[in-house]
PDB file of N, CA and C in Angstrom:
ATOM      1  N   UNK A   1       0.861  -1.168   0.000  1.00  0.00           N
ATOM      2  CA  UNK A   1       0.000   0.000   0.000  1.00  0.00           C
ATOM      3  C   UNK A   1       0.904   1.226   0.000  1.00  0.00           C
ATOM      4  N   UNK A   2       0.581   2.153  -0.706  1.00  0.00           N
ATOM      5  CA  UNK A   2       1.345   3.329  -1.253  1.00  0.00           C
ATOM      6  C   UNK A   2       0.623   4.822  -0.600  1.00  0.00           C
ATOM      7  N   UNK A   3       1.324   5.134   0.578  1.00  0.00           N
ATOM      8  CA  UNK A   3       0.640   6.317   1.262  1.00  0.00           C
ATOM      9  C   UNK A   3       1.480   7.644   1.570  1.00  0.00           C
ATOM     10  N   UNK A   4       1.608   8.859   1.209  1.00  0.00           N
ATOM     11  CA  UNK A   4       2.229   9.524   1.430  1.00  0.00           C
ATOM     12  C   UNK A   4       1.277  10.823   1.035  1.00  0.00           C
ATOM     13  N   UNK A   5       2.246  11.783   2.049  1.00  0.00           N
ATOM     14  CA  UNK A   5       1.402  12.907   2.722  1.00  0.00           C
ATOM     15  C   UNK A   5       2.453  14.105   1.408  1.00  0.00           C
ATOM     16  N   UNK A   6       1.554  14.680   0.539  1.00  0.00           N
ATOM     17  CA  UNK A   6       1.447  15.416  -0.688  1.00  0.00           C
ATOM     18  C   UNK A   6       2.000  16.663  -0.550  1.00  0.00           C
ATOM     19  N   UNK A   7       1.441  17.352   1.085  1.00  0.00           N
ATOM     20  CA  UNK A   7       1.549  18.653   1.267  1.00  0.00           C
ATOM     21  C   UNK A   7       0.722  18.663   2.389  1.00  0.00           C
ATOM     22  N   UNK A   8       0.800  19.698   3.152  1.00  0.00           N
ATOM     23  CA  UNK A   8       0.568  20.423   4.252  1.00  0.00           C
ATOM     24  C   UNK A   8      -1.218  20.221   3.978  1.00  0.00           C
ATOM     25  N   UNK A   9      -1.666  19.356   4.537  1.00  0.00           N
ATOM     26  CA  UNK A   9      -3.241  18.809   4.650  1.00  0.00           C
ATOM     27  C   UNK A   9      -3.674  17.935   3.625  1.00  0.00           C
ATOM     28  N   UNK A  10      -2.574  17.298   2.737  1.00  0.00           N
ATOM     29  CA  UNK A  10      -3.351  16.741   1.264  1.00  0.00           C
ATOM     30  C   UNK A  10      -2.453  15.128   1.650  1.00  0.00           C
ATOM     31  N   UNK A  11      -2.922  14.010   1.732  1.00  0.00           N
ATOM     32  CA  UNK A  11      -1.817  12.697   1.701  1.00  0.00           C
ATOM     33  C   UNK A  11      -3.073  11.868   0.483  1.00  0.00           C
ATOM     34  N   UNK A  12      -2.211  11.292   0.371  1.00  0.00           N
ATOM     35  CA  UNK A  12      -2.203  10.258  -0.995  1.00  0.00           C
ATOM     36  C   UNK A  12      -2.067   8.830  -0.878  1.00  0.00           C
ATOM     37  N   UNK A  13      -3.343   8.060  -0.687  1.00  0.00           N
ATOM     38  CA  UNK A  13      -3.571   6.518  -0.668  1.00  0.00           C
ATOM     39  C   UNK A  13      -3.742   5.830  -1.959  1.00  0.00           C
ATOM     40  N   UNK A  14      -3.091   5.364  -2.281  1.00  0.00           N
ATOM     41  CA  UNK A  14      -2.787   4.421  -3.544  1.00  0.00           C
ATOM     42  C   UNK A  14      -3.664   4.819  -4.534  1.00  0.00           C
ATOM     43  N   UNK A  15      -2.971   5.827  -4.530  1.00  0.00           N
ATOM     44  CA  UNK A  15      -3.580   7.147  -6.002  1.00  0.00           C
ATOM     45  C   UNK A  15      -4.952   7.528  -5.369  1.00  0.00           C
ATOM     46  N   UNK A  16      -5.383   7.700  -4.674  1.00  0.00           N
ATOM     47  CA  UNK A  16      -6.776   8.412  -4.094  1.00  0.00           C
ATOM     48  C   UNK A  16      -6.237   9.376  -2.992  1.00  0.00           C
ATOM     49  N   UNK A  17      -6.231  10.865  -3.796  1.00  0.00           N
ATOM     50  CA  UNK A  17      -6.122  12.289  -2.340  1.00  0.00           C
ATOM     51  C   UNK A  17      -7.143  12.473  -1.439  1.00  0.00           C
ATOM     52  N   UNK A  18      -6.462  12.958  -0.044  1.00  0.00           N
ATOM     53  CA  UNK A  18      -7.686  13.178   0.533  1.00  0.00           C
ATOM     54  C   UNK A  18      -6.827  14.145   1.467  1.00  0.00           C
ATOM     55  N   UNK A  19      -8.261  15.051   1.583  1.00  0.00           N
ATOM     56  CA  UNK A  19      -7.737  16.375   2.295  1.00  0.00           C
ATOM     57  C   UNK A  19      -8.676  16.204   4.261  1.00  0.00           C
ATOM     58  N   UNK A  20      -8.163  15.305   3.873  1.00  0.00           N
ATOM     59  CA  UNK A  20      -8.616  15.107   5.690  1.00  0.00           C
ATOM     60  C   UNK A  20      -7.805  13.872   6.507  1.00  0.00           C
ATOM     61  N   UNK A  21      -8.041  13.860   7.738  1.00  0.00           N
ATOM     62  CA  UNK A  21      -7.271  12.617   8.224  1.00  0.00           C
ATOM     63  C   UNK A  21      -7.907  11.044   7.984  1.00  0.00           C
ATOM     64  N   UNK A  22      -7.084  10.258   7.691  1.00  0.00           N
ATOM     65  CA  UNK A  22      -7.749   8.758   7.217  1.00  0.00           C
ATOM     66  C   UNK A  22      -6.943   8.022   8.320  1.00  0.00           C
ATOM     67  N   UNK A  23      -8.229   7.146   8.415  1.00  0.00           N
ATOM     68  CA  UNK A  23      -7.687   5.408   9.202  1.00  0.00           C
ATOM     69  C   UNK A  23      -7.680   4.049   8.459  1.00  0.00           C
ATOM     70  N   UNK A  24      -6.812   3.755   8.087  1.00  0.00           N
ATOM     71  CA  UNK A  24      -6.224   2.461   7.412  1.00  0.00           C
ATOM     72  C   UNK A  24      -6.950   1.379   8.591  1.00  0.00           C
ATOM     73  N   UNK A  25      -7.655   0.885   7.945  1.00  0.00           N
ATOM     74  CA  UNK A  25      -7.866  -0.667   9.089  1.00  0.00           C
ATOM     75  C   UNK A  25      -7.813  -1.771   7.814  1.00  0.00           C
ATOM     76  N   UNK A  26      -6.530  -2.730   8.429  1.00  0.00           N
ATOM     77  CA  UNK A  26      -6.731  -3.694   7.185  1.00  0.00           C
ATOM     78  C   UNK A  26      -6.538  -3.314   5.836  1.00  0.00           C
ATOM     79  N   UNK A  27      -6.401  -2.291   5.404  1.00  0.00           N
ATOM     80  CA  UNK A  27      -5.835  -2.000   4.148  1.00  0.00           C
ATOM     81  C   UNK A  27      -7.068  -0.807   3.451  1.00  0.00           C
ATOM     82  N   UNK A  28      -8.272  -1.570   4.385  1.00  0.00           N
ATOM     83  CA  UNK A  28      -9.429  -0.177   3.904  1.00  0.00           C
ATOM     84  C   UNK A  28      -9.431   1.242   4.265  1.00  0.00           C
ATOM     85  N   UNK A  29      -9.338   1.788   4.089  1.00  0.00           N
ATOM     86  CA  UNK A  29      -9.330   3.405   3.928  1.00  0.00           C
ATOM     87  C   UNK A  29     -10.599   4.199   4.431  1.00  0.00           C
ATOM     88  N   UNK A  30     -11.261   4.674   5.524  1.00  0.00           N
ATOM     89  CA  UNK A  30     -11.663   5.561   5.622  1.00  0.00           C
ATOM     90  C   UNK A  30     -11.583   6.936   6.329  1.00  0.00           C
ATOM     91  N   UNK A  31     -12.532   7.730   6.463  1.00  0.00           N
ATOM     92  CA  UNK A  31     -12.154   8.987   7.260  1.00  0.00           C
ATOM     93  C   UNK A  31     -12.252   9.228   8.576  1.00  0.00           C
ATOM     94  N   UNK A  32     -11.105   9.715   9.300  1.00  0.00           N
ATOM     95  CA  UNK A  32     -11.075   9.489  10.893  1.00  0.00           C
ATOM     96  C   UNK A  32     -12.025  10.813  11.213  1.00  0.00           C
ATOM     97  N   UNK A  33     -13.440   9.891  12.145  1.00  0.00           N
ATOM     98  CA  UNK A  33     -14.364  11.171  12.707  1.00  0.00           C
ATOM     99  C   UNK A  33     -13.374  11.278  14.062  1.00  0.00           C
ATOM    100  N   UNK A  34     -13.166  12.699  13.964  1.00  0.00           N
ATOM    101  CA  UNK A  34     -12.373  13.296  15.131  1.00  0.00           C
ATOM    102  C   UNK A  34     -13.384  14.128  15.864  1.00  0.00           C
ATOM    103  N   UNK A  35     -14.431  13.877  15.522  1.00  0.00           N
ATOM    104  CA  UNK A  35     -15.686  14.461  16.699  1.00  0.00           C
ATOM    105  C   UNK A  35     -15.772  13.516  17.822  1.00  0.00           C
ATOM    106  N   UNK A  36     -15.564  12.534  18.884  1.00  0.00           N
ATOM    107  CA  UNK A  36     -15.539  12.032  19.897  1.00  0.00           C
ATOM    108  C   UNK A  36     -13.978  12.598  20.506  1.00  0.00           C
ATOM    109  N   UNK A  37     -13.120  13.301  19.923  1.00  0.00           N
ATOM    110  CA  UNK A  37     -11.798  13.770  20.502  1.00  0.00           C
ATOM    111  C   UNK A  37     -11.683  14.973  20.769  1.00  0.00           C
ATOM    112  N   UNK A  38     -12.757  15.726  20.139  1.00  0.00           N
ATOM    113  CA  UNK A  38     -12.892  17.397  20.312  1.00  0.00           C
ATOM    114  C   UNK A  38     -13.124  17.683  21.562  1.00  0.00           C
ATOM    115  N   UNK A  39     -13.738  16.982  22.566  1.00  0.00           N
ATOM    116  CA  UNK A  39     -13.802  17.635  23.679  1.00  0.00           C
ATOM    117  C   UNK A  39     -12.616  17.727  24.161  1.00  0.00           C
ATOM    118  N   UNK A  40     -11.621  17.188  23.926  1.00  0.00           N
ATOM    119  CA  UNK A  40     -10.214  17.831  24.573  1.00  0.00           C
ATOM    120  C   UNK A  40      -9.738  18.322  24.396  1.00  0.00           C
ATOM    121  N   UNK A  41     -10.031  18.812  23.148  1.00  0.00           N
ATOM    122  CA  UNK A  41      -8.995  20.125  21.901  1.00  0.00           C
ATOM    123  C   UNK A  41      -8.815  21.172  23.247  1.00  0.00           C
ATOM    124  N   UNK A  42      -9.176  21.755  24.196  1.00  0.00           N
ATOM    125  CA  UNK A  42      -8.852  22.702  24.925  1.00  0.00           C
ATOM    126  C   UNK A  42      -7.922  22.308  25.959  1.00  0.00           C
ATOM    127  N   UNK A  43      -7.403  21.010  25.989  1.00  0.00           N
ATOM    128  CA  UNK A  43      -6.764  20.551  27.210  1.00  0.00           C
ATOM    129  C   UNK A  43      -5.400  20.780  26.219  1.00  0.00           C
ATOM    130  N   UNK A  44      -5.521  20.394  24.883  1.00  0.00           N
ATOM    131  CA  UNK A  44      -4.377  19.594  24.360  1.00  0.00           C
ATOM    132  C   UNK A  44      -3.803  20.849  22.923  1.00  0.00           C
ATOM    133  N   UNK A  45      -4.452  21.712  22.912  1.00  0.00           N
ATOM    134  CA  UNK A  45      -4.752  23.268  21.752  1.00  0.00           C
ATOM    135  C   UNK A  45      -4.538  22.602  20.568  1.00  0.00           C
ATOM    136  N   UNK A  46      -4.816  21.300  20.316  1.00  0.00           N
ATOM    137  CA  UNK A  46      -5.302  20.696  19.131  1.00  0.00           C
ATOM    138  C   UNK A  46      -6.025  19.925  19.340  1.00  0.00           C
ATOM    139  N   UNK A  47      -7.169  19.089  18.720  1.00  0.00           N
ATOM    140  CA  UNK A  47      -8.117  17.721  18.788  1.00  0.00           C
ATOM    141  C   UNK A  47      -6.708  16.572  18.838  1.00  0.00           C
ATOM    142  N   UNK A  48      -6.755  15.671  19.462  1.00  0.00           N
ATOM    143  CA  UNK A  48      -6.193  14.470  19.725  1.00  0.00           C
ATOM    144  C   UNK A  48      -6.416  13.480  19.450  1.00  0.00           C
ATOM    145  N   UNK A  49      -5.660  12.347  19.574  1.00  0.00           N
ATOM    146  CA  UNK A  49      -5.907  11.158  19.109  1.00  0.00           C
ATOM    147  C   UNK A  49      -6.261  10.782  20.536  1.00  0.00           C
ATOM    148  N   UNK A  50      -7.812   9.996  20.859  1.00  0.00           N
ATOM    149  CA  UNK A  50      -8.620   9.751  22.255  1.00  0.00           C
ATOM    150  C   UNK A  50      -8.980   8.471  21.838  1.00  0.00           C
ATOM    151  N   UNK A  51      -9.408   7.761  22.853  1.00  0.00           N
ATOM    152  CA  UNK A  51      -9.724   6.280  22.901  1.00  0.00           C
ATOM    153  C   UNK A  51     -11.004   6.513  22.808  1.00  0.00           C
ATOM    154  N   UNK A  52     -11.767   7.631  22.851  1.00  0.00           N
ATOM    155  CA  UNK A  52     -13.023   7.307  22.132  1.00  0.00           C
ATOM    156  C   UNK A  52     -13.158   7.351  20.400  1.00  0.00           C
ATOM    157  N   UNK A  53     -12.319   7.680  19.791  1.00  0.00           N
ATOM    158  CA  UNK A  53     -12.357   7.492  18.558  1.00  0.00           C
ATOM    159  C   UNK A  53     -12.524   5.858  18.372  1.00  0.00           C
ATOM    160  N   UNK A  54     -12.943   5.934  16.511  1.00  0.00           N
ATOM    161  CA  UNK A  54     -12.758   4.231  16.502  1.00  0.00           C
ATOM    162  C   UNK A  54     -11.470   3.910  15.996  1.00  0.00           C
ATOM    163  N   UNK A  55     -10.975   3.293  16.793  1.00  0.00           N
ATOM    164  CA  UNK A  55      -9.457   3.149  16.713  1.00  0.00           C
ATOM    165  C   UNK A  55      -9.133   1.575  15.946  1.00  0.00           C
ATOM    166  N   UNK A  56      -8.464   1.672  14.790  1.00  0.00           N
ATOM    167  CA  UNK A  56      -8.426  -0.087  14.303  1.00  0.00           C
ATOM    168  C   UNK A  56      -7.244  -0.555  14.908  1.00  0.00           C
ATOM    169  N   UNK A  57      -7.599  -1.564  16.233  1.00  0.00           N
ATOM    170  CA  UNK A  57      -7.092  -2.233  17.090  1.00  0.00           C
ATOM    171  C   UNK A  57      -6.448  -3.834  16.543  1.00  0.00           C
ATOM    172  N   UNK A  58      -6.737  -4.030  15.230  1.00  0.00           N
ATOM    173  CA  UNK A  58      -6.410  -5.369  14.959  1.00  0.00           C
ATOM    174  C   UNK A  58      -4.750  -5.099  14.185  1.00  0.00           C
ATOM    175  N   UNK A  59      -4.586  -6.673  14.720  1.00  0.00           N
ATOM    176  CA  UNK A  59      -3.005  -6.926  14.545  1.00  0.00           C
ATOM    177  C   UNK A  59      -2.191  -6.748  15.814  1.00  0.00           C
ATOM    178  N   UNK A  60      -0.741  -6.369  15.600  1.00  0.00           N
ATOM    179  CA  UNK A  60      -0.455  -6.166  16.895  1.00  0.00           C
ATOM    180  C   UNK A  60       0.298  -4.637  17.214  1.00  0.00           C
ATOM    181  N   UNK A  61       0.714  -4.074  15.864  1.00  0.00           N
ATOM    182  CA  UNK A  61       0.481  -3.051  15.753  1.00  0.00           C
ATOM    183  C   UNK A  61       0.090  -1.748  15.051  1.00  0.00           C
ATOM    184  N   UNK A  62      -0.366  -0.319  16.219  1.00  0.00           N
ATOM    185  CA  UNK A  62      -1.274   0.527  15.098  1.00  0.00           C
ATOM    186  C   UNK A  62      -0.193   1.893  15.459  1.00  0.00           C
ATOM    187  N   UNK A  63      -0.288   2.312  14.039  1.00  0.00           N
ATOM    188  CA  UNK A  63       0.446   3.188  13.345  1.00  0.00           C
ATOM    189  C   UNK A  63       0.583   4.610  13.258  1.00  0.00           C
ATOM    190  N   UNK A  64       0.767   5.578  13.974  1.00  0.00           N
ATOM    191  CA  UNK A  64      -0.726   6.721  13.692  1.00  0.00           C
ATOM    192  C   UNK A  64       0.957   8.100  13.105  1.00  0.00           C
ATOM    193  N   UNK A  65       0.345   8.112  12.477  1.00  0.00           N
ATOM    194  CA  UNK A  65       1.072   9.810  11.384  1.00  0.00           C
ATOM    195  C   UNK A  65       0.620  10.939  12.051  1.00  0.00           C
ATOM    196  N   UNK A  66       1.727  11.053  13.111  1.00  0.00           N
ATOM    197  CA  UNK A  66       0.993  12.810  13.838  1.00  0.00           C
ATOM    198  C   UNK A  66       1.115  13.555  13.489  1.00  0.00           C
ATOM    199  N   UNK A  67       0.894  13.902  12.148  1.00  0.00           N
ATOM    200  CA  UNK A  67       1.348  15.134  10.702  1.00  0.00           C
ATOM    201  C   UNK A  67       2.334  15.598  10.626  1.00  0.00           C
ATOM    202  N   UNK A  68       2.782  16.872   9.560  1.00  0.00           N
ATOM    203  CA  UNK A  68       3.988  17.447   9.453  1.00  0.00           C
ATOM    204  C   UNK A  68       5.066  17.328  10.058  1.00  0.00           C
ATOM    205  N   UNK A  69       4.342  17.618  11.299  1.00  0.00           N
ATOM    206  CA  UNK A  69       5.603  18.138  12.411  1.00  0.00           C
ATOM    207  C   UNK A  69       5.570  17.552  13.349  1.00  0.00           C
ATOM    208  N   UNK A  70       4.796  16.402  13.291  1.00  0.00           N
ATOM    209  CA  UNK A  70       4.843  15.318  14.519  1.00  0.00           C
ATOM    210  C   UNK A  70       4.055  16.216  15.346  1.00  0.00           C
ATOM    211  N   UNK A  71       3.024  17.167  15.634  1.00  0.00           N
ATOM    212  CA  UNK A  71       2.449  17.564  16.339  1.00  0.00           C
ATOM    213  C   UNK A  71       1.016  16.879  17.056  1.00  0.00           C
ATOM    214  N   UNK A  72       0.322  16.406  16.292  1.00  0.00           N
ATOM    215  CA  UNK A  72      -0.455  15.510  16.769  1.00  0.00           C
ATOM    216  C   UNK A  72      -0.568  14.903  18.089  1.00  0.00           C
ATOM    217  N   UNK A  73      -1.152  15.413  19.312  1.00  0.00           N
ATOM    218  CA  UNK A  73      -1.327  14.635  20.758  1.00  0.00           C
ATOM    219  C   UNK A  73      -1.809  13.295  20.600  1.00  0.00           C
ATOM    220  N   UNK A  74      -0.984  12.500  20.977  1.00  0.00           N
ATOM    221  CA  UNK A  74      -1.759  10.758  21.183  1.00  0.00           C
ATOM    222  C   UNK A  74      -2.126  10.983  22.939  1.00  0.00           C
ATOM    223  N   UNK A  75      -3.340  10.725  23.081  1.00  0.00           N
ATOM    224  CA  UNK A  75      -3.792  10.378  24.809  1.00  0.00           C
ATOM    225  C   UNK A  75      -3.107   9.355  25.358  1.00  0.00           C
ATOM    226  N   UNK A  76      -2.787   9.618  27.222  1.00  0.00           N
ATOM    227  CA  UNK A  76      -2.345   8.609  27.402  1.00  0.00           C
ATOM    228  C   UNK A  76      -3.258   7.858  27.425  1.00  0.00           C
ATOM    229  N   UNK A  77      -4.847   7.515  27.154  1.00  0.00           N
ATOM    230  CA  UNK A  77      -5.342   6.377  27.477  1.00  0.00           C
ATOM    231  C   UNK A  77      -5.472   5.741  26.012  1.00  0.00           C
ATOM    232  N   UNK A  78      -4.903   6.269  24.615  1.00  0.00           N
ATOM    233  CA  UNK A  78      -4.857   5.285  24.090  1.00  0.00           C
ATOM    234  C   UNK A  78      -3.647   4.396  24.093  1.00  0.00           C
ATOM    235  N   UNK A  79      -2.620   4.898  24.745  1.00  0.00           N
ATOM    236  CA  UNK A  79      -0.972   4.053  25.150  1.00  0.00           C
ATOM    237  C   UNK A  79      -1.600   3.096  25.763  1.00  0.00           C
ATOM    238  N   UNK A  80      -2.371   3.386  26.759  1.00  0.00           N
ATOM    239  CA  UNK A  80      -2.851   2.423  27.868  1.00  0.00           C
ATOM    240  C   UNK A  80      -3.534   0.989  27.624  1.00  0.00           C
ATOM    241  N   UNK A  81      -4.300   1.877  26.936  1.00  0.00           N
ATOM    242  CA  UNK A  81      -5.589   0.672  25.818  1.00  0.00           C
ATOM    243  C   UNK A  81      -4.679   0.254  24.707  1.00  0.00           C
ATOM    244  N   UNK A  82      -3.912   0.770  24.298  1.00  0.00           N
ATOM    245  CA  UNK A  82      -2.581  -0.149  23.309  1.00  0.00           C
ATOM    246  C   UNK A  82      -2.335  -1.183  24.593  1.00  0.00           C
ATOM    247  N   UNK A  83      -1.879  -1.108  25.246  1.00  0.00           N
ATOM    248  CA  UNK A  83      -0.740  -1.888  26.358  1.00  0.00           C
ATOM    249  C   UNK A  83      -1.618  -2.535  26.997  1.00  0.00           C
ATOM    250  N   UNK A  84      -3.537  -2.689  27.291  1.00  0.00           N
ATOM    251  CA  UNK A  84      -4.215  -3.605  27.286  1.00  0.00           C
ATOM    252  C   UNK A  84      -4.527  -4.722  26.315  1.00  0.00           C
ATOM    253  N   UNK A  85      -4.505  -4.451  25.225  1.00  0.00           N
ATOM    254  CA  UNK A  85      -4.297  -5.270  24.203  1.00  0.00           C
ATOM    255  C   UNK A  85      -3.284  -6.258  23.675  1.00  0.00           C
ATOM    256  N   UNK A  86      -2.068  -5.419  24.516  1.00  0.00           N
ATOM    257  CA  UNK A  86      -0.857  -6.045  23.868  1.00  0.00           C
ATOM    258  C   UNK A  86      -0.775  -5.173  22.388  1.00  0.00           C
ATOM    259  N   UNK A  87      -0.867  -4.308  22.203  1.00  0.00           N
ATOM    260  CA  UNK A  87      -0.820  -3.811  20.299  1.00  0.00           C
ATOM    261  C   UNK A  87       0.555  -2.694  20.387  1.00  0.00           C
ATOM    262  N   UNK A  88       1.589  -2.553  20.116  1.00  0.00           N
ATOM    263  CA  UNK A  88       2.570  -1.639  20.226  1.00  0.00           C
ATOM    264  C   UNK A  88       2.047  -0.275  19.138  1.00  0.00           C
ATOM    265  N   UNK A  89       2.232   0.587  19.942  1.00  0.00           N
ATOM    266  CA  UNK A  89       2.192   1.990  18.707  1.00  0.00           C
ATOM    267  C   UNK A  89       3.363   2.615  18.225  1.00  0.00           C
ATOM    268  N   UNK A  90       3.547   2.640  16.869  1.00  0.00           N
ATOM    269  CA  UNK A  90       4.739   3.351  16.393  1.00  0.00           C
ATOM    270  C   UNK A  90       4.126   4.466  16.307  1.00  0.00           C
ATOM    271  N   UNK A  91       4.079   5.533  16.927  1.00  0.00           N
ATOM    272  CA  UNK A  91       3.765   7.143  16.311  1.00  0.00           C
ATOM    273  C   UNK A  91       4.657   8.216  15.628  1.00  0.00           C
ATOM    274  N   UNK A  92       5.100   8.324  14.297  1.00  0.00           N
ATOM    275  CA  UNK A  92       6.131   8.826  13.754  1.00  0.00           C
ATOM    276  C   UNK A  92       5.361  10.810  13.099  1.00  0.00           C
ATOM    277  N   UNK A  93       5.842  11.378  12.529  1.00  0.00           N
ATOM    278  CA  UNK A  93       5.783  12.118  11.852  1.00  0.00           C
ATOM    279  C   UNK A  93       5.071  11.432  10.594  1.00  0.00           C
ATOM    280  N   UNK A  94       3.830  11.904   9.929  1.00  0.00           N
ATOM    281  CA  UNK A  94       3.382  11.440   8.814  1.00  0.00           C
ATOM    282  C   UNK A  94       3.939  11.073   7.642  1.00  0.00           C
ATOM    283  N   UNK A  95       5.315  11.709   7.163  1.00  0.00           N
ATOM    284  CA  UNK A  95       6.220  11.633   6.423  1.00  0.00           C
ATOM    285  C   UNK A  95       6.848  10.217   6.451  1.00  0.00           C
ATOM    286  N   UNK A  96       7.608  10.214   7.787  1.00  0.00           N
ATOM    287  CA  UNK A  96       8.458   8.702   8.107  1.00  0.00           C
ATOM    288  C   UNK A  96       7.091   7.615   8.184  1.00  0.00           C
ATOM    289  N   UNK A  97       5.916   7.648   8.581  1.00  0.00           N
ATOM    290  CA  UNK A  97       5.379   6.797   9.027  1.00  0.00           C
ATOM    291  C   UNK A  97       4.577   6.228   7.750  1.00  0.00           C
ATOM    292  N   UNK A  98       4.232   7.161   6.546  1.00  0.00           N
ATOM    293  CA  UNK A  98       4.010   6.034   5.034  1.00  0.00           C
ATOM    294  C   UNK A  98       5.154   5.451   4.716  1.00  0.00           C
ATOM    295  N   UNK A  99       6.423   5.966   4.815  1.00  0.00           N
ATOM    296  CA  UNK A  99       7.390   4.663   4.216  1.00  0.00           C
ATOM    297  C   UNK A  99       7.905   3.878   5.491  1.00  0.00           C
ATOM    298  N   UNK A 100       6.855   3.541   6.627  1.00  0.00           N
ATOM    299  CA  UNK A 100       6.902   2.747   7.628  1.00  0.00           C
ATOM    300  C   UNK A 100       5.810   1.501   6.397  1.00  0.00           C
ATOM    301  N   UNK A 101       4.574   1.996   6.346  1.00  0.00           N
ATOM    302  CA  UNK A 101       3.505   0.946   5.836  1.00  0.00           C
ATOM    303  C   UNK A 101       4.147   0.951   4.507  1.00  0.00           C
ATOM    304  N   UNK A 102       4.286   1.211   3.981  1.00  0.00           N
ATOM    305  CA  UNK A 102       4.937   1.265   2.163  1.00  0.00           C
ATOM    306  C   UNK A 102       5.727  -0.265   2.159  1.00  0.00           C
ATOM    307  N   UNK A 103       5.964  -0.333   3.432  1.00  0.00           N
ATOM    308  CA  UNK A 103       6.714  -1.844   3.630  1.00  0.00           C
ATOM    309  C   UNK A 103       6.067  -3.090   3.873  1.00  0.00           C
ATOM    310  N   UNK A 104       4.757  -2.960   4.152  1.00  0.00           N
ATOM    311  CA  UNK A 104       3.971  -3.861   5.091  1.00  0.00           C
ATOM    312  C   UNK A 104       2.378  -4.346   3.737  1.00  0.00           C
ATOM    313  N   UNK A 105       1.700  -5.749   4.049  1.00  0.00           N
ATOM    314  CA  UNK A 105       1.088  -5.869   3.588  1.00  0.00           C
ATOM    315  C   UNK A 105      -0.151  -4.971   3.820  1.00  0.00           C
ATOM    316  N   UNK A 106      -1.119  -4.874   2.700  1.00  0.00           N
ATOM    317  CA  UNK A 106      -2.583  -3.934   3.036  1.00  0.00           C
ATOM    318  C   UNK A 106      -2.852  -4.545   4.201  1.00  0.00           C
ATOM    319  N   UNK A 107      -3.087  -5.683   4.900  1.00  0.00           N
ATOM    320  CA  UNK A 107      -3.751  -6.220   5.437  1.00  0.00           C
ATOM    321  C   UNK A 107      -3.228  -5.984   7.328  1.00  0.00           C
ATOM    322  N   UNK A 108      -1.610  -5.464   7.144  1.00  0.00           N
ATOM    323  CA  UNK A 108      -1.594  -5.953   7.609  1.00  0.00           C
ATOM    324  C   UNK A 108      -1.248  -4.291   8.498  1.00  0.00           C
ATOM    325  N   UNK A 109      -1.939  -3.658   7.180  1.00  0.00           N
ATOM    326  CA  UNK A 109      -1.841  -1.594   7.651  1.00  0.00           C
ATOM    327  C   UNK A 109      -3.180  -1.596   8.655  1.00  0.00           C
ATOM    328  N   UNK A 110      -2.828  -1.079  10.211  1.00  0.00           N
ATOM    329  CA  UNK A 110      -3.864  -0.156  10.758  1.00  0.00           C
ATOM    330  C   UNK A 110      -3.387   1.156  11.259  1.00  0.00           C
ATOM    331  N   UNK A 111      -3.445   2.139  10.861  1.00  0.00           N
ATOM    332  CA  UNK A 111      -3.290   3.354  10.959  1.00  0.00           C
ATOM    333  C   UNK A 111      -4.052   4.551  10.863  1.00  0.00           C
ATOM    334  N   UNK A 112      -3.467   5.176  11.775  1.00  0.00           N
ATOM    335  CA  UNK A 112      -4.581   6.413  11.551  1.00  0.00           C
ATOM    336  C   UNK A 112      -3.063   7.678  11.022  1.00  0.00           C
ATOM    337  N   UNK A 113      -3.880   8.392   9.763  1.00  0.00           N
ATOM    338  CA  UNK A 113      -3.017   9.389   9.324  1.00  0.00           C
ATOM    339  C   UNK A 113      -3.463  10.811   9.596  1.00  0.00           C
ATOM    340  N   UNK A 114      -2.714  11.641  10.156  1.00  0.00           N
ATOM    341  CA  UNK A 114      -2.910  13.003  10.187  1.00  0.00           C
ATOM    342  C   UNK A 114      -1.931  13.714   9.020  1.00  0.00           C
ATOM    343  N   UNK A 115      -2.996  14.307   8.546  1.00  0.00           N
ATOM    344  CA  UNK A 115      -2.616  15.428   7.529  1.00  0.00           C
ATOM    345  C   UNK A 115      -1.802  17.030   7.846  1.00  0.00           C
ATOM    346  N   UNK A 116      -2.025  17.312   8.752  1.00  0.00           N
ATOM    347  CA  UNK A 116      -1.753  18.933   8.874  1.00  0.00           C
ATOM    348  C   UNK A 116      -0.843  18.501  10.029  1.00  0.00           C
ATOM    349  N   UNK A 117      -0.575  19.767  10.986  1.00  0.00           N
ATOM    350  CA  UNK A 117      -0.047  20.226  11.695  1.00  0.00           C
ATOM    351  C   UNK A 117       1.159  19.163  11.950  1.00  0.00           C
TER     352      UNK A 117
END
């Protein structure tokens, strides 16, 4: 699977742009609702990555692209709820973290990608 971030809010899934953040589960592609994470945007002066999102938990590990600049807040309760599962999180800069999956089968991508910041 071929994923890389285009420009400053635009990344690119195996020739399909999208100007918002996506979650890879299994190789499927859709759009991460970041409305269950907004209530913390004031704790964190961005929306976060929260364990109430739907987070694709399968495999053993999930992937998440904290955009540009690695800015992206991961909660500690999704470390936590990783480390209940047993699922390790690589959280890289969006950049390093498509030619993290660029390596890996579709199946075997769960990730959530942030576009901006």
């Amino acid at each position: 699977m071929h994923a890389r971030l285009v420009s400053f809010g635009m990344l690119e899934v195996d020739g399909t742009r999208f100007d918002h953040d996506v979650v890879i589960e299994e190789g499927r592609v859709r759009k991460r609702s970041k409305k269950p994470s907004k209530a913390y945007r004031s704790r964190y002066g961005h929306t976060p990555l929260s364990a109430a999102e739907s987070i694709p938990w399968h495999g053993d590990t999930l992937y998440v692209g904290t955009g540009t600049y690695g800015s992206l807040p991961v909660m500690p309760e999704v470390l936590e709820e990783a480390r209940r599962r047993g699922v390790t999180v690589i959280a890289k800069p969006t950049v390093e973290l498509c030619k993290l999956v660029a390596e890996l089968k579709p199946k075997d991508i769960n990730a959530i990608l942030h576009v901006t910041c």
